[in-house]
C-alpha atoms as a PDB file:
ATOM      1  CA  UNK A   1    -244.477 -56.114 -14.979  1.00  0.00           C
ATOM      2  CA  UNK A   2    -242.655 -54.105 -12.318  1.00  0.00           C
ATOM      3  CA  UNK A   3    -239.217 -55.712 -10.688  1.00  0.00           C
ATOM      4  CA  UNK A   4    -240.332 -57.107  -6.841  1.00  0.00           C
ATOM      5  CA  UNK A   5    -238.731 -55.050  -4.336  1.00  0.00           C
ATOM      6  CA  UNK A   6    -236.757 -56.788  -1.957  1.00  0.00           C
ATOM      7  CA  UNK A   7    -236.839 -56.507   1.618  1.00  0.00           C
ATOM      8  CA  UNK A   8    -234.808 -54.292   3.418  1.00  0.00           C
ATOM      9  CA  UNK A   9    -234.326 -51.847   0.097  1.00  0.00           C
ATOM     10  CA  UNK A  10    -235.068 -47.806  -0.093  1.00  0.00           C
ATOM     11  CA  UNK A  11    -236.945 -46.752  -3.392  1.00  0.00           C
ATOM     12  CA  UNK A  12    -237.480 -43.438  -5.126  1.00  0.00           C
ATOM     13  CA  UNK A  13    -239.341 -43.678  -8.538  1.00  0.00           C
ATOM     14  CA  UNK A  14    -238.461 -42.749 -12.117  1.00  0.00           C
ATOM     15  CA  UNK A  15    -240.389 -41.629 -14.701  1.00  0.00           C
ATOM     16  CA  UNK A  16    -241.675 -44.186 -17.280  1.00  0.00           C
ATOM     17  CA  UNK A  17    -244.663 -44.982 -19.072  1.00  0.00           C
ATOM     18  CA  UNK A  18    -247.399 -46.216 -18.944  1.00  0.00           C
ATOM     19  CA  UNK A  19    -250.302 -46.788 -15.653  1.00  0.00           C
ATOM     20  CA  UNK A  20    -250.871 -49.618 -13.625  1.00  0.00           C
ATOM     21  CA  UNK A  21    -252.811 -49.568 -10.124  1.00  0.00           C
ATOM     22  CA  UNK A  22    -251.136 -50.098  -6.675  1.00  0.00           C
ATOM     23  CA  UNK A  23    -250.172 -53.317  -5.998  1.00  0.00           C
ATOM     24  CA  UNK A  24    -249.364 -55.040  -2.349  1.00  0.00           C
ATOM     25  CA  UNK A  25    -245.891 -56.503  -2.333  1.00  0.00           C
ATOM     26  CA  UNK A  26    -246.211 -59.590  -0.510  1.00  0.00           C
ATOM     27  CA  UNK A  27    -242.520 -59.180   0.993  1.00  0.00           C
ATOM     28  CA  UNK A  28    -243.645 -55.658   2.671  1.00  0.00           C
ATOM     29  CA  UNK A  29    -246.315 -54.167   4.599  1.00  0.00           C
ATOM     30  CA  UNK A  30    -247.365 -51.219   2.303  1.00  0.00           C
ATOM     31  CA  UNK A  31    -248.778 -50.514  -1.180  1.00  0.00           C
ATOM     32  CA  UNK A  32    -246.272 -49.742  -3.804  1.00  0.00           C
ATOM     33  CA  UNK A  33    -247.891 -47.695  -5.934  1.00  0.00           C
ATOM     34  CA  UNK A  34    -248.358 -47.983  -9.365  1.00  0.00           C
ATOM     35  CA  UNK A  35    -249.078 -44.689 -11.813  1.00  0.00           C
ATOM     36  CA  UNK A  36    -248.434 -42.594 -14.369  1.00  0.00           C
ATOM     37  CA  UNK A  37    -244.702 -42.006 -15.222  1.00  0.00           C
ATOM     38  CA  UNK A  38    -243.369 -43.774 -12.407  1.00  0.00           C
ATOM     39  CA  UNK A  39    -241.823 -46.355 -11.452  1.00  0.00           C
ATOM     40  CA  UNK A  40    -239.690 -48.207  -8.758  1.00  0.00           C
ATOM     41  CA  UNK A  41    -235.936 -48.234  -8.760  1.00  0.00           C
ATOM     42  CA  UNK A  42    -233.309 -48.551  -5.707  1.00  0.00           C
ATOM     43  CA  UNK A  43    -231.710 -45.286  -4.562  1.00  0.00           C
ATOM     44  CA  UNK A  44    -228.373 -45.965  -4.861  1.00  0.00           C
ATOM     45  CA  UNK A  45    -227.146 -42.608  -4.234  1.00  0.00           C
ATOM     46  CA  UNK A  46    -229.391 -42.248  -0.931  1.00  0.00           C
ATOM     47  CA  UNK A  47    -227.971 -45.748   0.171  1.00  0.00           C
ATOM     48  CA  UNK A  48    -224.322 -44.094   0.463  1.00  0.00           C
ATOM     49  CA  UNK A  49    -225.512 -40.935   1.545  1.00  0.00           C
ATOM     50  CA  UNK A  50    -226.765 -42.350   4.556  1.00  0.00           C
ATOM     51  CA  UNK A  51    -224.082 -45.216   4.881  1.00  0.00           C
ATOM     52  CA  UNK A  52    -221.842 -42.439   5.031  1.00  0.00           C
ATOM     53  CA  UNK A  53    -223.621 -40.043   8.010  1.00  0.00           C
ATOM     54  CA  UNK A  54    -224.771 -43.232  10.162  1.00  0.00           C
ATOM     55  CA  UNK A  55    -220.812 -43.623  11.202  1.00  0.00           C
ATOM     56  CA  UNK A  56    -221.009 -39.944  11.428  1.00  0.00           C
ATOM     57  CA  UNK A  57    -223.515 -39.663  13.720  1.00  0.00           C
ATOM     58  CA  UNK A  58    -222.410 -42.109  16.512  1.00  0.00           C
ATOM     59  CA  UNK A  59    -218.818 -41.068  16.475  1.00  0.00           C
ATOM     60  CA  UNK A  60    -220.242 -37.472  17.641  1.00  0.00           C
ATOM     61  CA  UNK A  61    -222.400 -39.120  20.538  1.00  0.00           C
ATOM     62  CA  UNK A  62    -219.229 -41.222  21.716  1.00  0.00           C
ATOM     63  CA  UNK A  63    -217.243 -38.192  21.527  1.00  0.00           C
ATOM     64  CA  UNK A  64    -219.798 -36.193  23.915  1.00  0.00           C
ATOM     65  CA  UNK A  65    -217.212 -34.868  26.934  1.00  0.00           C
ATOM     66  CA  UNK A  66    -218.110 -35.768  30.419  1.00  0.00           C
ATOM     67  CA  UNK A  67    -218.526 -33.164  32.389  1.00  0.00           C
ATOM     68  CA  UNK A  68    -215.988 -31.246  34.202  1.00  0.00           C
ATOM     69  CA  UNK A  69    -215.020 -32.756  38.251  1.00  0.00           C
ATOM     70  CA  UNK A  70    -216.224 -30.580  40.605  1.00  0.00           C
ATOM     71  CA  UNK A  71    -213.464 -29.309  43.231  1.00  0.00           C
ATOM     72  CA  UNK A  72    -212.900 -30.951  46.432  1.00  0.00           C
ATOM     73  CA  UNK A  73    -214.387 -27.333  48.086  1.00  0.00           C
ATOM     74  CA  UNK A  74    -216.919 -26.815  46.008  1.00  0.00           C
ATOM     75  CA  UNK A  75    -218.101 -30.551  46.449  1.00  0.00           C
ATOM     76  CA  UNK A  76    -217.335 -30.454  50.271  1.00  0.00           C
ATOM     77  CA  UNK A  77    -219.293 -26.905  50.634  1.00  0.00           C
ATOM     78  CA  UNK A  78    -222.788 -28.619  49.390  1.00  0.00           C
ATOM     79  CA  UNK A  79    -222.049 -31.766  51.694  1.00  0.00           C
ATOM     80  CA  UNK A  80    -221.585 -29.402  54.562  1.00  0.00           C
ATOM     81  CA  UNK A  81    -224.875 -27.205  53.391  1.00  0.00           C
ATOM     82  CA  UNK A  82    -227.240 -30.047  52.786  1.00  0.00           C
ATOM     83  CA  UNK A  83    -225.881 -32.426  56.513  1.00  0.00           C
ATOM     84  CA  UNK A  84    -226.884 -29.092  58.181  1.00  0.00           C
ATOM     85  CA  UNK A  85    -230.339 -28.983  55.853  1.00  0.00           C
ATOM     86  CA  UNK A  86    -231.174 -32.268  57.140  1.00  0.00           C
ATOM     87  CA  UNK A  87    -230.507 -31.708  60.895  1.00  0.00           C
ATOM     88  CA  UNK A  88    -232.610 -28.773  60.827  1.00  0.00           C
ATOM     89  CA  UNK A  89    -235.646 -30.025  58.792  1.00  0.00           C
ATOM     90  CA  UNK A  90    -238.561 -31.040  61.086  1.00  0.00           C
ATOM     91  CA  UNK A  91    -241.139 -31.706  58.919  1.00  0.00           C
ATOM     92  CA  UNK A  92    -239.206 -35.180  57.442  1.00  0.00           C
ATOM     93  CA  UNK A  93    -241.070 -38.539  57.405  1.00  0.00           C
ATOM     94  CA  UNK A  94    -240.728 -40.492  60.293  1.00  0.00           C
ATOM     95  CA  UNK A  95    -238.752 -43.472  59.837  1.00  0.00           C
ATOM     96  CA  UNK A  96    -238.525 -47.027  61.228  1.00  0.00           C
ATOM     97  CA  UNK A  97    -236.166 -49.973  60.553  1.00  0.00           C
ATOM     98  CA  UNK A  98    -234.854 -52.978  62.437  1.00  0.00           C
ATOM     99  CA  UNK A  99    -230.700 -52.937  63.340  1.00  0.00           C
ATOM    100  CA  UNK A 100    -228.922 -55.642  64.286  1.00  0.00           C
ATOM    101  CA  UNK A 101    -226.177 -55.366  66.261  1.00  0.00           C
ATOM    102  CA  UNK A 102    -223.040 -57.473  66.257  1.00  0.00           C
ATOM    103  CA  UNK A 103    -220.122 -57.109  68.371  1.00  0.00           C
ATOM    104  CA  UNK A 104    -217.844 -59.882  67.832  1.00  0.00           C
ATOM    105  CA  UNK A 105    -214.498 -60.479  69.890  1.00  0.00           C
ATOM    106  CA  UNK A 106    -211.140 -61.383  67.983  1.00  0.00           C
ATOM    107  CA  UNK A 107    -207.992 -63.270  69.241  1.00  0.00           C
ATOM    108  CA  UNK A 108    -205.001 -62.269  67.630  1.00  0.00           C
ATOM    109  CA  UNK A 109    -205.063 -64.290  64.566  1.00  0.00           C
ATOM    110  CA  UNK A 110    -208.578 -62.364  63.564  1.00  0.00           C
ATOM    111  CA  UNK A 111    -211.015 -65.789  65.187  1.00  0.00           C
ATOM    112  CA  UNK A 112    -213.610 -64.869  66.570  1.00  0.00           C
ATOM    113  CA  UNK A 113    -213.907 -65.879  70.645  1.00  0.00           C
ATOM    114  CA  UNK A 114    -217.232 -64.040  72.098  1.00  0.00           C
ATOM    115  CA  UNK A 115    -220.188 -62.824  70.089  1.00  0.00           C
ATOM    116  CA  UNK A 116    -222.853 -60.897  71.645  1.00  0.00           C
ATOM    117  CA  UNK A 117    -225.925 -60.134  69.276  1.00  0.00           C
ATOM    118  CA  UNK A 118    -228.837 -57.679  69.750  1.00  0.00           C
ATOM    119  CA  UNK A 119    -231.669 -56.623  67.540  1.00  0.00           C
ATOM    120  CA  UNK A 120    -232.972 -53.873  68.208  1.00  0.00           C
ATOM    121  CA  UNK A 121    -236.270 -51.323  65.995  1.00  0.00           C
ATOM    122  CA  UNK A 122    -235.231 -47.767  65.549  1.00  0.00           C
ATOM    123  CA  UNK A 123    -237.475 -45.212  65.495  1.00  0.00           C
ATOM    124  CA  UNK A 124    -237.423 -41.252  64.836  1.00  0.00           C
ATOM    125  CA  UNK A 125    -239.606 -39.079  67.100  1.00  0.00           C
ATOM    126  CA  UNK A 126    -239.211 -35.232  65.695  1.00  0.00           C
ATOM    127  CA  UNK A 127    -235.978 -36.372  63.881  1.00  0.00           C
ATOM    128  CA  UNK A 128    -233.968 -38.120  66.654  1.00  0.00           C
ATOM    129  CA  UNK A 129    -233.688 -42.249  66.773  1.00  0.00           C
ATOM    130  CA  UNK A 130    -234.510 -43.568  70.038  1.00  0.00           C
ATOM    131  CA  UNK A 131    -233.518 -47.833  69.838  1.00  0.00           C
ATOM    132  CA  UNK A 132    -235.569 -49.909  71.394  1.00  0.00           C
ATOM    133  CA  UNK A 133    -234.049 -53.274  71.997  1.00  0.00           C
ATOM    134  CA  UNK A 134    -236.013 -55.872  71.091  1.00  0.00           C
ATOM    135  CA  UNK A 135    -233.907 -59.595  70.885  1.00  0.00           C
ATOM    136  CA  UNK A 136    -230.646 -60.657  72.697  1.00  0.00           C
ATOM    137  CA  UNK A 137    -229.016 -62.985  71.048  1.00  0.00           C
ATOM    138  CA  UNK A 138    -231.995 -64.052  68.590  1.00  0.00           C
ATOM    139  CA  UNK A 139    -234.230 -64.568  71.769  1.00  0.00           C
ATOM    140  CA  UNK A 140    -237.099 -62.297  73.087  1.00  0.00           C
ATOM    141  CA  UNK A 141    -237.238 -60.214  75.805  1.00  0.00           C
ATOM    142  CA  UNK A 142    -238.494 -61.405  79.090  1.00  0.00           C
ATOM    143  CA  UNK A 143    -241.140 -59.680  81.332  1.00  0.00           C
ATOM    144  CA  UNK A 144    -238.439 -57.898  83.649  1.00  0.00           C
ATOM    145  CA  UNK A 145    -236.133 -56.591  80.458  1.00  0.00           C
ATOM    146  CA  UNK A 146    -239.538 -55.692  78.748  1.00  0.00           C
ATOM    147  CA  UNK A 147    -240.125 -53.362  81.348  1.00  0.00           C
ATOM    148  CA  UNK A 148    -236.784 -51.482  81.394  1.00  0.00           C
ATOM    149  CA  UNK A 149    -237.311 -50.877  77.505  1.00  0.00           C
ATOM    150  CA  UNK A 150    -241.137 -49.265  78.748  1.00  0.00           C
ATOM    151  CA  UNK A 151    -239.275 -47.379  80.833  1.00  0.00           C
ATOM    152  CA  UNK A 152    -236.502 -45.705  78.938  1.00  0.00           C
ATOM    153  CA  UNK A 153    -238.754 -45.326  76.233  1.00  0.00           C
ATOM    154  CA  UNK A 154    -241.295 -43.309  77.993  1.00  0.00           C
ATOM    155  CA  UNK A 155    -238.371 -41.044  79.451  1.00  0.00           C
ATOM    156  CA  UNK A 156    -237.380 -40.297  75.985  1.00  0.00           C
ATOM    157  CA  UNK A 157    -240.830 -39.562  75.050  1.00  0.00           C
ATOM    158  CA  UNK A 158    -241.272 -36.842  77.722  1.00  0.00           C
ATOM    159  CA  UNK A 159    -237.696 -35.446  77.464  1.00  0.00           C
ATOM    160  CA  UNK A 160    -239.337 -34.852  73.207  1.00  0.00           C
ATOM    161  CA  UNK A 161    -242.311 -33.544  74.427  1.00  0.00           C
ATOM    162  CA  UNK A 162    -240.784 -31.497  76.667  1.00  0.00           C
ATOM    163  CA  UNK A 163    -238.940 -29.752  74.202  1.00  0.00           C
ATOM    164  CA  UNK A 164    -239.563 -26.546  71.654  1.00  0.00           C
ATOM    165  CA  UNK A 165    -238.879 -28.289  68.015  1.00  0.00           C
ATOM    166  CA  UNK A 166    -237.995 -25.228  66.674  1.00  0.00           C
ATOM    167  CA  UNK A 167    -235.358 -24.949  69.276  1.00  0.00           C
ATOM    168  CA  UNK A 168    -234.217 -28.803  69.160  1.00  0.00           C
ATOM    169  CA  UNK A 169    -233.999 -28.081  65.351  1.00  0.00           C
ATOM    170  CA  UNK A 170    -231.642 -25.383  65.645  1.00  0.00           C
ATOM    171  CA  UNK A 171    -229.771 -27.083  68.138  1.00  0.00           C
ATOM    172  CA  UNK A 172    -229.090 -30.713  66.392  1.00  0.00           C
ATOM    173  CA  UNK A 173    -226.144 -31.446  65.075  1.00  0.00           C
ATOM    174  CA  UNK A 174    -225.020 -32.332  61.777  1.00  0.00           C
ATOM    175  CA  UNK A 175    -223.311 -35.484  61.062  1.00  0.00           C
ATOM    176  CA  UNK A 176    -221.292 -33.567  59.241  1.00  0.00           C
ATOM    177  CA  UNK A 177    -219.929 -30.745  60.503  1.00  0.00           C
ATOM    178  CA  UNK A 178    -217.201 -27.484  59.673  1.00  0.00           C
ATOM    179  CA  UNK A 179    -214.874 -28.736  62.590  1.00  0.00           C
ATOM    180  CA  UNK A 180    -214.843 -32.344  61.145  1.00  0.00           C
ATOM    181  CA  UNK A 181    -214.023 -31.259  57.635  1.00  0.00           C
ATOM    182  CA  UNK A 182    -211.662 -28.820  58.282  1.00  0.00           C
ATOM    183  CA  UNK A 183    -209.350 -31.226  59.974  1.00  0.00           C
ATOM    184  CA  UNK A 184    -208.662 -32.928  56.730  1.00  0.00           C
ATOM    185  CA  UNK A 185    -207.384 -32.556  52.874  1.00  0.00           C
ATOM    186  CA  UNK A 186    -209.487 -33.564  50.439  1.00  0.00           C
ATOM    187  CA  UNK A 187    -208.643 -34.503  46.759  1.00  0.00           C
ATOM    188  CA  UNK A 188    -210.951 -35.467  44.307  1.00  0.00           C
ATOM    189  CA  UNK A 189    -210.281 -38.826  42.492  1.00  0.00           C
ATOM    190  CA  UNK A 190    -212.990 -39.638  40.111  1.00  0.00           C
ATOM    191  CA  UNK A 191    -216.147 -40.866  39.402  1.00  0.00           C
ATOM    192  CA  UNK A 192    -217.952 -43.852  39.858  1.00  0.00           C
ATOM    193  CA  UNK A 193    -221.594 -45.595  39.585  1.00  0.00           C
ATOM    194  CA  UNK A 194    -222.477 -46.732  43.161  1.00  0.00           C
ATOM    195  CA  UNK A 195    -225.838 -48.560  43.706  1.00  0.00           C
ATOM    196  CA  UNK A 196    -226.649 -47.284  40.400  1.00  0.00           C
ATOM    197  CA  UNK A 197    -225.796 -44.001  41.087  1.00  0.00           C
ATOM    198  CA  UNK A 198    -223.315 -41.682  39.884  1.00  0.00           C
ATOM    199  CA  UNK A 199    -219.982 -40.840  42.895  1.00  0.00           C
ATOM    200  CA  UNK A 200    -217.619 -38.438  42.865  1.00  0.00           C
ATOM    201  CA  UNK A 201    -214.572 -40.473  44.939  1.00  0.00           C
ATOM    202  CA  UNK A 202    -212.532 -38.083  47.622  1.00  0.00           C
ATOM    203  CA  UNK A 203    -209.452 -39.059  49.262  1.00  0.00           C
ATOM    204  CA  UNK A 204    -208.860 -36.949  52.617  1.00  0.00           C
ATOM    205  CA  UNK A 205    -205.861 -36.813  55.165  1.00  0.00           C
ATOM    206  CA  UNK A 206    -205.019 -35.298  57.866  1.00  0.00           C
ATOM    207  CA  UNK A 207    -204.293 -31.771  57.905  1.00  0.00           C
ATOM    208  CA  UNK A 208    -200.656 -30.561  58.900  1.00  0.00           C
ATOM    209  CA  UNK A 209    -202.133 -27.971  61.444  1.00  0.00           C
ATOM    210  CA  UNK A 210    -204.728 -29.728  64.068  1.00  0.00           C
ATOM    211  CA  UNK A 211    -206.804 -28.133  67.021  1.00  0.00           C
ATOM    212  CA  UNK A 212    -204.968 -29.264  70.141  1.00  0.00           C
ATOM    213  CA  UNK A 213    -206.135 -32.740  70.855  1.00  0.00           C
ATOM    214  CA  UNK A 214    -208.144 -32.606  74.779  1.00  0.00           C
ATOM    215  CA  UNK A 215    -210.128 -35.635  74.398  1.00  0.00           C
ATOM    216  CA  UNK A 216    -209.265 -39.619  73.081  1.00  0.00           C
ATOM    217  CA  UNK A 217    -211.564 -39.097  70.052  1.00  0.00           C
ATOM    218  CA  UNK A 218    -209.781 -35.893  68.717  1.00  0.00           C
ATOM    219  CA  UNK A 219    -206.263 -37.875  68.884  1.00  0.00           C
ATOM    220  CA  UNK A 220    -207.815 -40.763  66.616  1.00  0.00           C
ATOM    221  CA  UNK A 221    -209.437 -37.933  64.713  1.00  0.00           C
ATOM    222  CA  UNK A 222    -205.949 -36.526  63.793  1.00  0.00           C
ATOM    223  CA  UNK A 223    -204.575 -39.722  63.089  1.00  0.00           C
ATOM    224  CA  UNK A 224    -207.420 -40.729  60.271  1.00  0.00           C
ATOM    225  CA  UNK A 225    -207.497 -41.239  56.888  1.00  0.00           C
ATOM    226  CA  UNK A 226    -209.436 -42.882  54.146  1.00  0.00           C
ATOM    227  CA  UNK A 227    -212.068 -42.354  51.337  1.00  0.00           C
ATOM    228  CA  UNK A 228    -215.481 -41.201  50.597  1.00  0.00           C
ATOM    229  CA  UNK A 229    -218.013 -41.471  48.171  1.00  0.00           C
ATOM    230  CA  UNK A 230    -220.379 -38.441  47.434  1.00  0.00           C
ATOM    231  CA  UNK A 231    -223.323 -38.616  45.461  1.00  0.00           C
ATOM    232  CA  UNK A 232    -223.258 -36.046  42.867  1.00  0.00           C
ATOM    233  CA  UNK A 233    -226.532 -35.127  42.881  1.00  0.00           C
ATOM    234  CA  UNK A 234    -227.875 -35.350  46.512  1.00  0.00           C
ATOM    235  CA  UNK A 235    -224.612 -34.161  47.782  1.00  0.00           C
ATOM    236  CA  UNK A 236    -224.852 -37.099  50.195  1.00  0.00           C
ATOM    237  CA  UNK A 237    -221.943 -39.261  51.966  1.00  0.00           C
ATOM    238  CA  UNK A 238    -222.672 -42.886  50.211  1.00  0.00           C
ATOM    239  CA  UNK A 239    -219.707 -44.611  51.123  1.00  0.00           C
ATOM    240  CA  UNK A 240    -217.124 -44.166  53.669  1.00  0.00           C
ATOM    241  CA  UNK A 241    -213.508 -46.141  54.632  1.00  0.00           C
ATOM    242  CA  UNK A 242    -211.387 -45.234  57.312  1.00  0.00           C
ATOM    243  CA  UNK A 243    -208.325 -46.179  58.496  1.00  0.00           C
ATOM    244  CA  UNK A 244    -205.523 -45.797  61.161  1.00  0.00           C
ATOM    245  CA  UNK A 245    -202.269 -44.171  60.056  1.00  0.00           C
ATOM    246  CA  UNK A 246    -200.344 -44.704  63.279  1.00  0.00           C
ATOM    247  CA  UNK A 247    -200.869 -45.812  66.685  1.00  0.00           C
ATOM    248  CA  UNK A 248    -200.997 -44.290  69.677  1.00  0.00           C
ATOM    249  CA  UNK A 249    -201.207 -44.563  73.250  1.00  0.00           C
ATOM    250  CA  UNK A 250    -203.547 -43.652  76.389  1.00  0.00           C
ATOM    251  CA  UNK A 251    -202.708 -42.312  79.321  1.00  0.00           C
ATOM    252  CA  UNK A 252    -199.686 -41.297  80.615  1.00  0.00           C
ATOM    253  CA  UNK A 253    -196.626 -43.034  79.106  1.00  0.00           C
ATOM    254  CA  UNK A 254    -199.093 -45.156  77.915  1.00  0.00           C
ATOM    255  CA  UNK A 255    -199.681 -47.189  81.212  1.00  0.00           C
ATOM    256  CA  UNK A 256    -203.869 -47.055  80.109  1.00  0.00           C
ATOM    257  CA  UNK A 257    -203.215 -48.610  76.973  1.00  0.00           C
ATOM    258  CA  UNK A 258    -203.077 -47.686  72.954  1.00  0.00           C
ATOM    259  CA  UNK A 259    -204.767 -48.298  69.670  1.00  0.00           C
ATOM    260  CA  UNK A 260    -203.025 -49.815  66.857  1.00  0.00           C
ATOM    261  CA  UNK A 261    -205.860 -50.282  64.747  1.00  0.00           C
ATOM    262  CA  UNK A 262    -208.921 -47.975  63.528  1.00  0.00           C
ATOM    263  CA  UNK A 263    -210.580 -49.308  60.322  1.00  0.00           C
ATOM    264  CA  UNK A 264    -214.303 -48.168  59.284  1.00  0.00           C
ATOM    265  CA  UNK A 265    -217.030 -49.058  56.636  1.00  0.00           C
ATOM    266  CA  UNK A 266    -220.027 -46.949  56.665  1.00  0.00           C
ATOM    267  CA  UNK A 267    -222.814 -47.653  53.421  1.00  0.00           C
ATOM    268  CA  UNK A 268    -225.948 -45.887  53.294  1.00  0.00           C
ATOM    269  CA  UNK A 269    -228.158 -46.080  51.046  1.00  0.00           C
ATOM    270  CA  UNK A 270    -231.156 -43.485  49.647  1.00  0.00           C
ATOM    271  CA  UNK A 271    -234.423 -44.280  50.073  1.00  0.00           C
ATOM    272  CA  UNK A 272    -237.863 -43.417  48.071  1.00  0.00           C
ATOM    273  CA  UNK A 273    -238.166 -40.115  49.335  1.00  0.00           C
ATOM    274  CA  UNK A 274    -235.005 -38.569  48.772  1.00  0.00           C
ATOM    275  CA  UNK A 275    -234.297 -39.436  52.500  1.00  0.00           C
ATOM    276  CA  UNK A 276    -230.383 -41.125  52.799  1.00  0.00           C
ATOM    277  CA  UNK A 277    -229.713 -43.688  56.362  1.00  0.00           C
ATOM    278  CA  UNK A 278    -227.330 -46.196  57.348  1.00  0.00           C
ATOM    279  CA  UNK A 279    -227.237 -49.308  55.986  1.00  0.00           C
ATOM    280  CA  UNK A 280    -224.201 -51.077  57.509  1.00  0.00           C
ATOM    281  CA  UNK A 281    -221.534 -49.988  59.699  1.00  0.00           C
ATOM    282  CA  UNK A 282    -218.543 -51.811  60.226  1.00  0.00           C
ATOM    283  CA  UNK A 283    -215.713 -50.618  63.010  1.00  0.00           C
ATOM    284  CA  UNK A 284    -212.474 -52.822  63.701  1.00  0.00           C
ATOM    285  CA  UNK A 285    -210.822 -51.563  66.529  1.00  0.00           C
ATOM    286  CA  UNK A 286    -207.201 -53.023  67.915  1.00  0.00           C
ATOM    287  CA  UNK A 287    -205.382 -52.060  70.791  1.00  0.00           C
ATOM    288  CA  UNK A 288    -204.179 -52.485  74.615  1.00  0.00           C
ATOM    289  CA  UNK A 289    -206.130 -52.087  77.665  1.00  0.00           C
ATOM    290  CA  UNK A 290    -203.635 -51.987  80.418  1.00  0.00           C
ATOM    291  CA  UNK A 291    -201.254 -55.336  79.766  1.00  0.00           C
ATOM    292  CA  UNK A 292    -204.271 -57.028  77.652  1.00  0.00           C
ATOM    293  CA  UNK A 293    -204.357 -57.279  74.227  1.00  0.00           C
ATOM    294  CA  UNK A 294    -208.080 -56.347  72.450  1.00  0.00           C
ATOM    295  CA  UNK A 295    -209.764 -56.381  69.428  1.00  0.00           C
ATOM    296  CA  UNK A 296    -213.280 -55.852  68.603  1.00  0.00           C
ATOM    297  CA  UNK A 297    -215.382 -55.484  65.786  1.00  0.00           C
ATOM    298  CA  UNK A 298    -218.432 -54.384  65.730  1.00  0.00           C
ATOM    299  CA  UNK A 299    -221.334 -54.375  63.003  1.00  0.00           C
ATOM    300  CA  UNK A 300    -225.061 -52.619  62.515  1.00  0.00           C
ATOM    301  CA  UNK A 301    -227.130 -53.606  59.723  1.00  0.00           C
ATOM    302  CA  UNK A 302    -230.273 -51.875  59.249  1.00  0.00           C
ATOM    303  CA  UNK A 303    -232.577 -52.982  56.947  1.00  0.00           C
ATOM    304  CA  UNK A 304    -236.666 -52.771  56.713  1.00  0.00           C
ATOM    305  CA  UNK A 305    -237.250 -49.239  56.187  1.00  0.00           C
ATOM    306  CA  UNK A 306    -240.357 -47.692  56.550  1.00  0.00           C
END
């Protein structure tokens, strides 16, 4: 009688003598055969062979190299190429979404002291959101504020309408733009999974040489600096945090005031169709107005795409 096989075991045969027919095993789900001049024995030599190339194997897979950062240019050139892709595309999906709106006001320990709360559902007519409010402060509308949201909506409509696409498509903006980025340093950091997606992390700050500064937003321009998160493969601006590096003031000598404190969050987040959108959008903002001390901050939350 042949030896039972036991579970788990690799067999080659032998030669012997003899014939017997093929049996069933009742430890194992195949015939074992039986013949002439065979019969089973363990393959011991196999058994290391493979032993030996199973450790083998996986060490080469773990030592795989990642591949190669891409330069803070290079990466910076395809956000730059697809922002302005997107701003002139006019044949993208319409989009809708509810935003809330949250603008809270903080004493000087960071309490809060007046909230005022809107809700309001976005729309995109040929590419541009118009915001139609819809709630104040978690209640609806009444008849007379109803009507002023009829009204600025139709205006908005007929300014579209009025309008050549092709000409409103080559004359929307990007969000981001050559003048933006080439106020800044960039320096690529890493990588990183965000929402299951693979980053490439950027730190940026200020460039020694700035345009003169004419206007209040190009002196908080100059004075920014923070981080950004850039999806690898869509070339898209995930994640954003900005910060203040030093105050300044308003007017002359400063009699209108100054801002002490600049910090942003921006997430966004890709949706089905390849499209990317805000999801939240945090802004702290500190300063003087005049003799009184402010702080705001502010928050949007979209959410309810469509």
């Amino acid at each position: 009688m042949l030896p039972r096989p036991r579970r788990g075991k690799v067999l080659f045969f032998e030669p012997t003598r003899g014939h017997a027919p093929a049996v069933r095993h009742p430890d194992v789900d195949v015939e074992i055969p039986r013949h002439r001049g065979c019969r089973p024995r363990l393959g011991t030599t196999f058994l290391l062979t493979l032993w030996l190339a199973v450790p083998a194997a996986g060490q080469a897979g773990a030592e795989r190299p990642e591949p190669a950062l891409p330069t803070a240019s290079a990466l910076m050139a395809r956000v730059l190429e697809r922002s302005a892709r997107v701003a002139r595309n006019t044949n993208a999906a319409p989009h809708t979404c509810l935003k809330r709106a949250l603008v809270e006001e903080l004493d000087g320990k960071g309490r809060v002291v007046k909230t005022t709360e809107k809700t309001y559902r976005v729309q995109c007519v040929q590419g541009i959101p118009f915001s139609r409010l819809i709630k104040v402060g978690g209640r609806e509308l009444s008849p007379a504020e109803l009507r002023k949201q009829d009204l600025r909506e139709q205006a908005f409509l007929k300014k579209i309408a009025a309008r050549d696409p092709d000409t409103m498509a080559r004359g929307k903006e990007a969000w981001v733009t050559r003048e933006l980025v080439d106020r800044y340093e960039f320096k690529v950091q890493g990588r990183e999974p965000f929402e299951n997606r693979m980053m490439v992390v950027l730190e940026f700050v200020p460039r020694a040489s700035q345009p003169a500064a004419h206007k209040p937003q190009d002196r908080i321009l100059e004075r920014l600096t923070g981080r950004l998160w850039v999806d690898e493969a869509d070339a898209e601006v995930a994640r954003l945090e900005v910060r203040l590096l030093e105050a300044f003031s308003l007017g002359w000598l400063g009699l209108v005031g100054s801002v002490k404190q600049c910090d942003l969050l921006l997430l966004r987040q890709r949706l089905a169709d390849g499209c990317w959108v805000n999801r939240r959008q945090t802004l702290v903002l500190g300063g003087r107005k005049l003799t009184s001390a402010l702080r705001y901050r502010t928050t949007e939350d979209s959410s309810g795409w469509l």
